[in-house]
Structures are given as structure tokens and as C-alpha cells.
C-alpha atoms as a PDB file:
ATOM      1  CA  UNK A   1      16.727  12.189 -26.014  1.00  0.00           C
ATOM      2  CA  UNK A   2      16.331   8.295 -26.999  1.00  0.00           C
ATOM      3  CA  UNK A   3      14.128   6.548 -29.648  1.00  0.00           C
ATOM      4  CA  UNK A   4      12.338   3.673 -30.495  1.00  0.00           C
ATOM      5  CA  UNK A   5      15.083   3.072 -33.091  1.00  0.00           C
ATOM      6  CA  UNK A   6      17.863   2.119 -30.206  1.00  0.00           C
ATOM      7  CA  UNK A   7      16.229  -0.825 -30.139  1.00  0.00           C
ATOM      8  CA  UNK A   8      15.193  -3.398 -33.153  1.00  0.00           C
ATOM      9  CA  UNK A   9      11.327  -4.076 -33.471  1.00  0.00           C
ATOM     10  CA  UNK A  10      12.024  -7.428 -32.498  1.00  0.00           C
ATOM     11  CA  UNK A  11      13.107  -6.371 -28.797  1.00  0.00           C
ATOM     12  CA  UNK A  12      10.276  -3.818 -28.417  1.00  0.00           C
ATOM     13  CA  UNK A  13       7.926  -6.586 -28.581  1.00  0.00           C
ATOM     14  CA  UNK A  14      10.232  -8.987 -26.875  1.00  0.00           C
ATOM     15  CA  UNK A  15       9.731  -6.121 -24.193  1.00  0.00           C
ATOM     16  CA  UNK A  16       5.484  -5.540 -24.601  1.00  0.00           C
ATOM     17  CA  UNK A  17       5.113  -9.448 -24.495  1.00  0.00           C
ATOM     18  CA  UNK A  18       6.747  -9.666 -20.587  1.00  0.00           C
ATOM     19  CA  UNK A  19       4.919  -6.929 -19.448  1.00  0.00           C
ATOM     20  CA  UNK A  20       2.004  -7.895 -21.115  1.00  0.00           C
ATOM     21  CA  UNK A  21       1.956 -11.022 -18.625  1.00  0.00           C
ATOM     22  CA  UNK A  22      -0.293 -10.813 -15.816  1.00  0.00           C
ATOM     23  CA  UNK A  23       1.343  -9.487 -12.778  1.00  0.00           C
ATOM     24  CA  UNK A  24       0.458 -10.352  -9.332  1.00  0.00           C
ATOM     25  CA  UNK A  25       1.330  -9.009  -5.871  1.00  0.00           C
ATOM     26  CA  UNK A  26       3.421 -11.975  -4.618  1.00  0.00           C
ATOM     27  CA  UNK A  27       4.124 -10.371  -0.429  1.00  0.00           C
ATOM     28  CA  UNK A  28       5.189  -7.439   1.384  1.00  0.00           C
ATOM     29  CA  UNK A  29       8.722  -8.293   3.099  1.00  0.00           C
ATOM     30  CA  UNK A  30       9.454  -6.269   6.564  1.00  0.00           C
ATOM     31  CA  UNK A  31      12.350  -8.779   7.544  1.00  0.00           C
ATOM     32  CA  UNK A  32      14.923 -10.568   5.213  1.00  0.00           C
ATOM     33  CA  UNK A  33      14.298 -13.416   6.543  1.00  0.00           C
ATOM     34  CA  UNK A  34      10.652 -13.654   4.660  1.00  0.00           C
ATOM     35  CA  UNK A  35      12.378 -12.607   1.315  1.00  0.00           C
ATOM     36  CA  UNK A  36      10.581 -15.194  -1.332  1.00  0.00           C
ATOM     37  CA  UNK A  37      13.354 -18.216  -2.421  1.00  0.00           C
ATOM     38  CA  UNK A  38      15.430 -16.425  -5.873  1.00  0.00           C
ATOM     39  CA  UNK A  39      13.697 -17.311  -8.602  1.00  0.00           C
ATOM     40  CA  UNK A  40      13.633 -15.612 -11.713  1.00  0.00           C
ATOM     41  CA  UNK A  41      15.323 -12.385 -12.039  1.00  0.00           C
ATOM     42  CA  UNK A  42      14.398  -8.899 -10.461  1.00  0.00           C
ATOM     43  CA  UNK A  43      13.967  -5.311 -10.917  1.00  0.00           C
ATOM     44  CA  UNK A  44      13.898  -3.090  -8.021  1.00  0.00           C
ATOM     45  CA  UNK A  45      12.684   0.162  -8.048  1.00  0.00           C
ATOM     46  CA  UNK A  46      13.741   2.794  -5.813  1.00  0.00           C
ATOM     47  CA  UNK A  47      13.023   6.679  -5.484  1.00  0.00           C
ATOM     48  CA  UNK A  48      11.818   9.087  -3.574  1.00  0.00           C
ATOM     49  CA  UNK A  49       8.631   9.634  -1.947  1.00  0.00           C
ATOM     50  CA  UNK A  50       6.013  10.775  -4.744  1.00  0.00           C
ATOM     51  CA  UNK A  51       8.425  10.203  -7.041  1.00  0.00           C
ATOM     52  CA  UNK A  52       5.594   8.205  -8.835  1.00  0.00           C
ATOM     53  CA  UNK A  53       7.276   4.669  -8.227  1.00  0.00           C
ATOM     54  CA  UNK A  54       3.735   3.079  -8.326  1.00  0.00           C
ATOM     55  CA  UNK A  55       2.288   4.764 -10.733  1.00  0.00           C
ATOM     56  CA  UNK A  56       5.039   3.939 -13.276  1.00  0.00           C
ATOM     57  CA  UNK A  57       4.802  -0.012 -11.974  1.00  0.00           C
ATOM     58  CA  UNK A  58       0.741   0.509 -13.136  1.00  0.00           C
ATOM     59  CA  UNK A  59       1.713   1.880 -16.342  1.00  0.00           C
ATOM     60  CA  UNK A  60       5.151  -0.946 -17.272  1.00  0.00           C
ATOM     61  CA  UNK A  61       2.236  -3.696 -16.770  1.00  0.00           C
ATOM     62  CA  UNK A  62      -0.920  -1.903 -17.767  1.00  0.00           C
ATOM     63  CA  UNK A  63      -2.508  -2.495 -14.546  1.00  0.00           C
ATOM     64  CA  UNK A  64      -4.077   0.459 -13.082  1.00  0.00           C
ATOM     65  CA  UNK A  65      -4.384  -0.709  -9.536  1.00  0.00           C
ATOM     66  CA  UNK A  66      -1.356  -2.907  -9.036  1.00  0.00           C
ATOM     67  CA  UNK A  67       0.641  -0.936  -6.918  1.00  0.00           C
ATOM     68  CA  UNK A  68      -1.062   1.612  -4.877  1.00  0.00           C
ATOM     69  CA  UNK A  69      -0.222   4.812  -5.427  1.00  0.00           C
ATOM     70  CA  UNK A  70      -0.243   7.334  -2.520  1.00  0.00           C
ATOM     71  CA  UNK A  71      -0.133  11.054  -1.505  1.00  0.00           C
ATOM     72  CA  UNK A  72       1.119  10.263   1.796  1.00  0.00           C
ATOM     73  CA  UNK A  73       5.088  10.616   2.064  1.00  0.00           C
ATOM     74  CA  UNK A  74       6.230   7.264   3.230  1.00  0.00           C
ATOM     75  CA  UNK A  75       3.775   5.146   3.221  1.00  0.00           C
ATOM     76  CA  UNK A  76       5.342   2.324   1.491  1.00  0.00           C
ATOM     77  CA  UNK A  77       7.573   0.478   4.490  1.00  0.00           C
ATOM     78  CA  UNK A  78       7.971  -2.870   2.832  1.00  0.00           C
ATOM     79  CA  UNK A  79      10.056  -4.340  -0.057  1.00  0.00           C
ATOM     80  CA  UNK A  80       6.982  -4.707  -2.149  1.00  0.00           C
ATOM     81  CA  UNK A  81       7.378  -8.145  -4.642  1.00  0.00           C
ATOM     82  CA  UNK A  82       5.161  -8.329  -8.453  1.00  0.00           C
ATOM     83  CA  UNK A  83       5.667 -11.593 -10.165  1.00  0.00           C
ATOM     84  CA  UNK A  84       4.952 -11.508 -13.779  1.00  0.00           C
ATOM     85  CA  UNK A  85       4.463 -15.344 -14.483  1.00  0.00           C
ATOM     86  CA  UNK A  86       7.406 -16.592 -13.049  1.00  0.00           C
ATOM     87  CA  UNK A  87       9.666 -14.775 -15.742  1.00  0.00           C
ATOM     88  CA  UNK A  88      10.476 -11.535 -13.557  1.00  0.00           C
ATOM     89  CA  UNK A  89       9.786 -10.111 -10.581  1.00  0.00           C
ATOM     90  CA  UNK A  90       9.468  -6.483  -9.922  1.00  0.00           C
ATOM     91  CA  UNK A  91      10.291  -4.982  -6.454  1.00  0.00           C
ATOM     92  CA  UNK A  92       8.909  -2.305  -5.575  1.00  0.00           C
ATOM     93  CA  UNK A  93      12.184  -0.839  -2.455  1.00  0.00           C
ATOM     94  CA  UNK A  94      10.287   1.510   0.334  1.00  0.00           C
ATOM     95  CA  UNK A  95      10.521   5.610  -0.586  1.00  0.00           C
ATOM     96  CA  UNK A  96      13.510   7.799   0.822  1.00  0.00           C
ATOM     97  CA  UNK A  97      13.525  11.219   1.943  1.00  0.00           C
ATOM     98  CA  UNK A  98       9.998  11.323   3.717  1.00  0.00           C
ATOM     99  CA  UNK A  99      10.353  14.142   5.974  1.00  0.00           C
ATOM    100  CA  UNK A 100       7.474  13.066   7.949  1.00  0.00           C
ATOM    101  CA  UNK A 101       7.963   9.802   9.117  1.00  0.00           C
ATOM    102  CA  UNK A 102       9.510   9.037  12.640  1.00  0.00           C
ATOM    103  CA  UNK A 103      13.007   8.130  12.678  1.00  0.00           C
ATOM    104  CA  UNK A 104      13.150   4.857  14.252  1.00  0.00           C
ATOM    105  CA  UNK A 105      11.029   4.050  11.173  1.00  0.00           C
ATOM    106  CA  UNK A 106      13.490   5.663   8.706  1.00  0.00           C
ATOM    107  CA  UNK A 107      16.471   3.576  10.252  1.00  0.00           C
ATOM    108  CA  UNK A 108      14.297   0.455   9.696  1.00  0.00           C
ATOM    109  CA  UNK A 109      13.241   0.911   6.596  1.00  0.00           C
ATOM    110  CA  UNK A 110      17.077   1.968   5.015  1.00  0.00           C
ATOM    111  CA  UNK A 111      18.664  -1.026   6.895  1.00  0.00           C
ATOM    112  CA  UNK A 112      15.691  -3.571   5.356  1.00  0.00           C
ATOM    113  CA  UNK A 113      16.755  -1.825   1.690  1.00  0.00           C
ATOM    114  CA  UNK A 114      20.452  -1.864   2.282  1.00  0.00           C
ATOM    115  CA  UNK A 115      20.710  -5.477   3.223  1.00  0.00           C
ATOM    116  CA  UNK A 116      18.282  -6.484   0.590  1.00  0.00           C
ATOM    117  CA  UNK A 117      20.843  -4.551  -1.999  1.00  0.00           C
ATOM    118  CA  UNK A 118      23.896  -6.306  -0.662  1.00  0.00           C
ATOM    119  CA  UNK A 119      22.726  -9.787  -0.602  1.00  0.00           C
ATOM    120  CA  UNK A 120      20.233 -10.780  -3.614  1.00  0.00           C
ATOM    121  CA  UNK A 121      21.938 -12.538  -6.001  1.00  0.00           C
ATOM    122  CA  UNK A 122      19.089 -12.474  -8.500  1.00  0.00           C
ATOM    123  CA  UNK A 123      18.717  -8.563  -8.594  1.00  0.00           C
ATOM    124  CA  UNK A 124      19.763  -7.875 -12.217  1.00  0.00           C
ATOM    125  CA  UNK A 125      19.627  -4.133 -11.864  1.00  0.00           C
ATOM    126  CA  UNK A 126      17.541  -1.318  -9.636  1.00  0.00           C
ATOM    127  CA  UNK A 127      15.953   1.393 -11.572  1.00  0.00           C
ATOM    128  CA  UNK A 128      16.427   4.830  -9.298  1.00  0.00           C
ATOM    129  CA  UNK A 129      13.518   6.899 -10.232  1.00  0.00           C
ATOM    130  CA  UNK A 130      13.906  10.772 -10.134  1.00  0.00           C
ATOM    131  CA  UNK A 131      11.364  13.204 -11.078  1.00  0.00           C
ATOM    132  CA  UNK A 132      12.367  15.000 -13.719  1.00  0.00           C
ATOM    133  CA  UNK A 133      10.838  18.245 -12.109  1.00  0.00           C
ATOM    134  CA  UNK A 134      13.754  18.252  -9.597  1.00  0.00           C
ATOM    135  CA  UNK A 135      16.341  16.623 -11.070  1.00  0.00           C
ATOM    136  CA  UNK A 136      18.964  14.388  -8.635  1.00  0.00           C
ATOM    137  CA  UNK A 137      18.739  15.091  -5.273  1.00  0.00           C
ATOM    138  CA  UNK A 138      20.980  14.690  -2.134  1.00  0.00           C
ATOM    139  CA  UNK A 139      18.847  11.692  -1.163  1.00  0.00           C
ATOM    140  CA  UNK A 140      19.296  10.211  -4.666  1.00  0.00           C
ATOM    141  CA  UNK A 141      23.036  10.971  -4.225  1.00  0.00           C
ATOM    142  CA  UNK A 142      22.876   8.691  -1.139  1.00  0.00           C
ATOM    143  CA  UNK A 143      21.282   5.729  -2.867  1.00  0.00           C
ATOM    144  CA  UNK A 144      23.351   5.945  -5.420  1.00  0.00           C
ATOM    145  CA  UNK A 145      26.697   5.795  -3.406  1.00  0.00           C
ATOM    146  CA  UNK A 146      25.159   2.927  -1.395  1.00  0.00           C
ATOM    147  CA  UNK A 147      24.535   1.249  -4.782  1.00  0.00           C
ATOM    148  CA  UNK A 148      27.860   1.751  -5.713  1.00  0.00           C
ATOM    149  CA  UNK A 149      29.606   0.755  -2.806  1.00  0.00           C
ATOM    150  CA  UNK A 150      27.422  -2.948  -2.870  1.00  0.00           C
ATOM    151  CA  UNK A 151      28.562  -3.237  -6.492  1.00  0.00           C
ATOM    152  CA  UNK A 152      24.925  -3.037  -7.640  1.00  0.00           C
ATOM    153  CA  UNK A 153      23.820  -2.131 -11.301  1.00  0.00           C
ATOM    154  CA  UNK A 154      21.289   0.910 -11.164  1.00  0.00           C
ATOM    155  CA  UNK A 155      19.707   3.243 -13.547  1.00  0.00           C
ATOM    156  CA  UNK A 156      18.048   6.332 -13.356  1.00  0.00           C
ATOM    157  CA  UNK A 157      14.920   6.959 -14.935  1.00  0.00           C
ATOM    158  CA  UNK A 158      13.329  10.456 -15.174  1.00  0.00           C
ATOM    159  CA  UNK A 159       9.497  10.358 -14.497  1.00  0.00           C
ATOM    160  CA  UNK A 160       6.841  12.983 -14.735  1.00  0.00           C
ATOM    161  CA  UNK A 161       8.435  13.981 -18.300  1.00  0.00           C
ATOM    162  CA  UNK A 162       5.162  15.514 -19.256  1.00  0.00           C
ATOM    163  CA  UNK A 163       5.511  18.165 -16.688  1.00  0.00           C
ATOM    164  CA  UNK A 164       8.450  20.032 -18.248  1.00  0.00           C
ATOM    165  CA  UNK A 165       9.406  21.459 -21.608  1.00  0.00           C
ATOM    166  CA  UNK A 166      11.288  19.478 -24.288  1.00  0.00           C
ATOM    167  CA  UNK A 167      14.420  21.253 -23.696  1.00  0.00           C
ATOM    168  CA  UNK A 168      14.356  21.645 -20.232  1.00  0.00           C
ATOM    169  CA  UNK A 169      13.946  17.530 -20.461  1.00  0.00           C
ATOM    170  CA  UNK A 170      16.650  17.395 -22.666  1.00  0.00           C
ATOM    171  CA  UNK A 171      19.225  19.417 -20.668  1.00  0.00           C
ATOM    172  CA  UNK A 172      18.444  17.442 -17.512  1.00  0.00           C
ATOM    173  CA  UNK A 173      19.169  13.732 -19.563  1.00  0.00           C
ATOM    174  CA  UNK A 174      22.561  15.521 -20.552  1.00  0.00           C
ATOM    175  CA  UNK A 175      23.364  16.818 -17.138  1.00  0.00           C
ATOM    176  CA  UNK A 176      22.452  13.695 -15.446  1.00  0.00           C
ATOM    177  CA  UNK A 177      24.611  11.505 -17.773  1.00  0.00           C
ATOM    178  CA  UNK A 178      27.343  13.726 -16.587  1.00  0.00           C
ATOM    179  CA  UNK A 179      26.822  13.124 -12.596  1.00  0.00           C
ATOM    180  CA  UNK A 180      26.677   9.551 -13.661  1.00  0.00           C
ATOM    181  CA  UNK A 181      29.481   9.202 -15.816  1.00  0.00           C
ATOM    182  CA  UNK A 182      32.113   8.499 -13.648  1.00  0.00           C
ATOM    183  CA  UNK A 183      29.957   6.360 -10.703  1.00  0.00           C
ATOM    184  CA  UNK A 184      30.882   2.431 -10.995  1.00  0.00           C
ATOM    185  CA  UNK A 185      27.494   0.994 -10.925  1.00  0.00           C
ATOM    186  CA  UNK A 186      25.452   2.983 -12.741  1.00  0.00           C
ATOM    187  CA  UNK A 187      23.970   2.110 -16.080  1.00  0.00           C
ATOM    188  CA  UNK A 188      25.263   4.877 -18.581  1.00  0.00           C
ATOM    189  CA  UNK A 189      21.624   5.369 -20.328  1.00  0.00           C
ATOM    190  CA  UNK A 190      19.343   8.018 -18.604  1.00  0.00           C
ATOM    191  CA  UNK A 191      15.536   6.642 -19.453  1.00  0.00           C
ATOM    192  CA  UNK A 192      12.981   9.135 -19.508  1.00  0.00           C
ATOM    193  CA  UNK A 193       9.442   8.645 -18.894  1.00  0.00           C
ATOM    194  CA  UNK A 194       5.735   9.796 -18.625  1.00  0.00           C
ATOM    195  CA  UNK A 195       3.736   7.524 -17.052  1.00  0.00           C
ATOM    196  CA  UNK A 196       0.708   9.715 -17.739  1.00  0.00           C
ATOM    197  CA  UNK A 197       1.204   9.899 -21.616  1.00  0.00           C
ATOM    198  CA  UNK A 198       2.900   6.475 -21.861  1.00  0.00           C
ATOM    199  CA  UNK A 199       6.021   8.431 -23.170  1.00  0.00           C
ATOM    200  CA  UNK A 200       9.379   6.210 -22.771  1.00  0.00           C
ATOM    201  CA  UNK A 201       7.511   2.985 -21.342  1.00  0.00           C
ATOM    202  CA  UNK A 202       8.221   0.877 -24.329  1.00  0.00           C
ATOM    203  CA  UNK A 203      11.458   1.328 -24.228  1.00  0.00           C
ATOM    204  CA  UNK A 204      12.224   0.421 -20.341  1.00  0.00           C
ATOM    205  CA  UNK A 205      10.594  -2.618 -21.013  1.00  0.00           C
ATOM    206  CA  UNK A 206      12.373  -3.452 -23.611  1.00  0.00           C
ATOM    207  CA  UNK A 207      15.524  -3.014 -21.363  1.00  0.00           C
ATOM    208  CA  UNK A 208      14.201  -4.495 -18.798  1.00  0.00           C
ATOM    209  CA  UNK A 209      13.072  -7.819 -20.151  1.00  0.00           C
ATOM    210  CA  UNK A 210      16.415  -8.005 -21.893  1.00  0.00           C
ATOM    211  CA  UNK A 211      17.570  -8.322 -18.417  1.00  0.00           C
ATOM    212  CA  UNK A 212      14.902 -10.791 -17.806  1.00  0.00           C
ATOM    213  CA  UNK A 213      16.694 -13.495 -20.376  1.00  0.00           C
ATOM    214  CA  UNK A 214      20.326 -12.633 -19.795  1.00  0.00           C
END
């Protein structure tokens, strides 16, 4: 399990003071082509269907309704951009592993990601969400070697936290640290979050806006 205390008081706030920035939808991108110019850096966010990608975007910037959250496997089939003031951008990468959707679609939509992954400069690291329910999947196993293979810093970051026990939680961080450990792009801390009861937020955005200022 992690802390507060990993990182100094200064950083947590460094970290509340990005997110606290307004953040705005900026486009939906279905072609690379109508990517926005790089800017300022970015966070991507991949997972999943339901994984709860939107609902922890809501909770990182305290907006309720900035991403739309969904019960419908799939329904997210763009590259998704948030702009918080011009300091970051948050991308929010189309789910993987919807059963449901046609095929054609699924091809489309894994292409539009894996191009994106291989050719944005300003992408300072993508945070692979995984609920901590299931633990890492084949799907996330995929991702993860594609991320590797384009030389792409990622991180995994547990969500739903609430909805198992302490030490179930903390088993799974130690387990997943060990799948990790030997990957070449992957980020060696495992974050672990509840976007219901706020649990691990301030932390990620501490990390995260570190990135923001590297």
C-alpha cells in the first residue's frame, strides 16, 4: 500500500492546484489526422470497458459530468482530449475488450489507439486502468505489450478499491508489481484508487502533474 508521505506536502498541492484548473472537453478525434497541434503534455488513459475510466477523469478534476460515464460496453470510439488550462491535457484512449461491439469497429478503434501511441511525442505517460475486482486481464496483457513494444511509459492504476477488502487490495498491488517488474515500459509504482471514496486521487495527481512540469 502507498501513502501520502511518498510524496512531500509541497507536491501534493503542486498536484491539487493542476487539477484544480478548470478542465474543458477540447474534441473527439476518429482520424489522426484531426489530432489537436502538441501542446502541453498528456496523459492518456486506457482500460477496459467499465473499468471506470470516466468516472476516475470526474473525480482527478472534481467535475462530475466531464467525461460521461456509461453502462454500455464500448461506447467510447474516439480518443477523447480534456485541456486543463493549457498546462495538461488528459486523453481519455477508447475501451478494449467490449464483447459487444462489431468487429470492423474493434479493428478501427485499436488501429486509431495504436498509431496515436506510436507517434505523439508529447504523451508523457498512459495510465492503464484495471479494476481491482479482476485484477490484469488478457486484454490488459495486450495493451501492455503494445505499450512496450512503442517504447511508451504506462502505469497501472487499480480502480474500484472500495469494492474489495484491505488485504485482498494489498495482495493484488504486490502481485501486480510482480507481472510488471520485468516489462520495459511500465512505471514500477502500482496506484490504487477509489474514485467513489476519493481514496488514492491525491496522490495520482501529484504524479501526474509532476509529469506535467518535467
Amino acid at each position: 500500500m502507498t501513502s501520502a508521505g511518498e510524496f512531500s506536502p509541497e507536491e501534493l498541492e503542486a498536484g491539487r492546484l493542476m487539477f484544480a484548473r478548470p478542465a474543458t472537453f477540447m474534441l473527439g478525434v476518429v482520424r489522426l489526422d484531426t489530432l489537436p497541434d502538441e501542446g502541453p503534455a498528456e496523459i492518456a488513459f486506457a482500460g477496459r470497458s467499465n473499468v471506470g475510466k470516466s468516472t476516475l477523469l470526474n473525480a482527478l478534476t472534481n467535475q462530475g459530468g466531464l467525461a460521461r460515464a456509461s453502462n454500455t460496453p464500448g461506447r467510447t470510439r474516439e480518443i477523447n482530449y480534456f485541456d486543463l488550462e493549457g498546462q495538461l491535457r488528459l486523453v481519455d484512449l477508447p475501451g478494449y475488450g467490449y464483447a459487444k461491439a462489431p468487429r470492423k469497429d474493434v479493428e478501427q478503434w485499436t488501429k486509431l489507439t495504436r498509431d496515436f501511441l506510436r507517434g505523439r511525442s508529447v504523451l508523457r505517460r498512459v495510465c492503464v486502468l484495471v479494476d481491482s475486482r479482476h485484477g490484469l486481464k488478457p486484454a490488459d496483457l495486450e495493451v501492455m505489450a503494445l505499450l512496450d513494444e512503442a517504447a511508451v511509459n504506462y502505469q497501472i492504476v487499480l480502480t474500484k478499491t472500495d469494492k474489495i477488502k484491505p488485504t485482498a487490495l494489498a495482495a493484488l498491488i504486490a502481485a501486480t508489481q510482480k507481472q510488471i517488474m520485468r516489462r520495459p515500459a511500465a512505471h514500477p509504482v502500482v496506484r490504487a484508487t477509489s474514485s467513489e471514496k476519493g481514496e488514492g486521487i491525491d496522490l495520482l495527481r501529484a504524479e501526474l502533474a509532476a509529469l506535467a512540469i518535467q
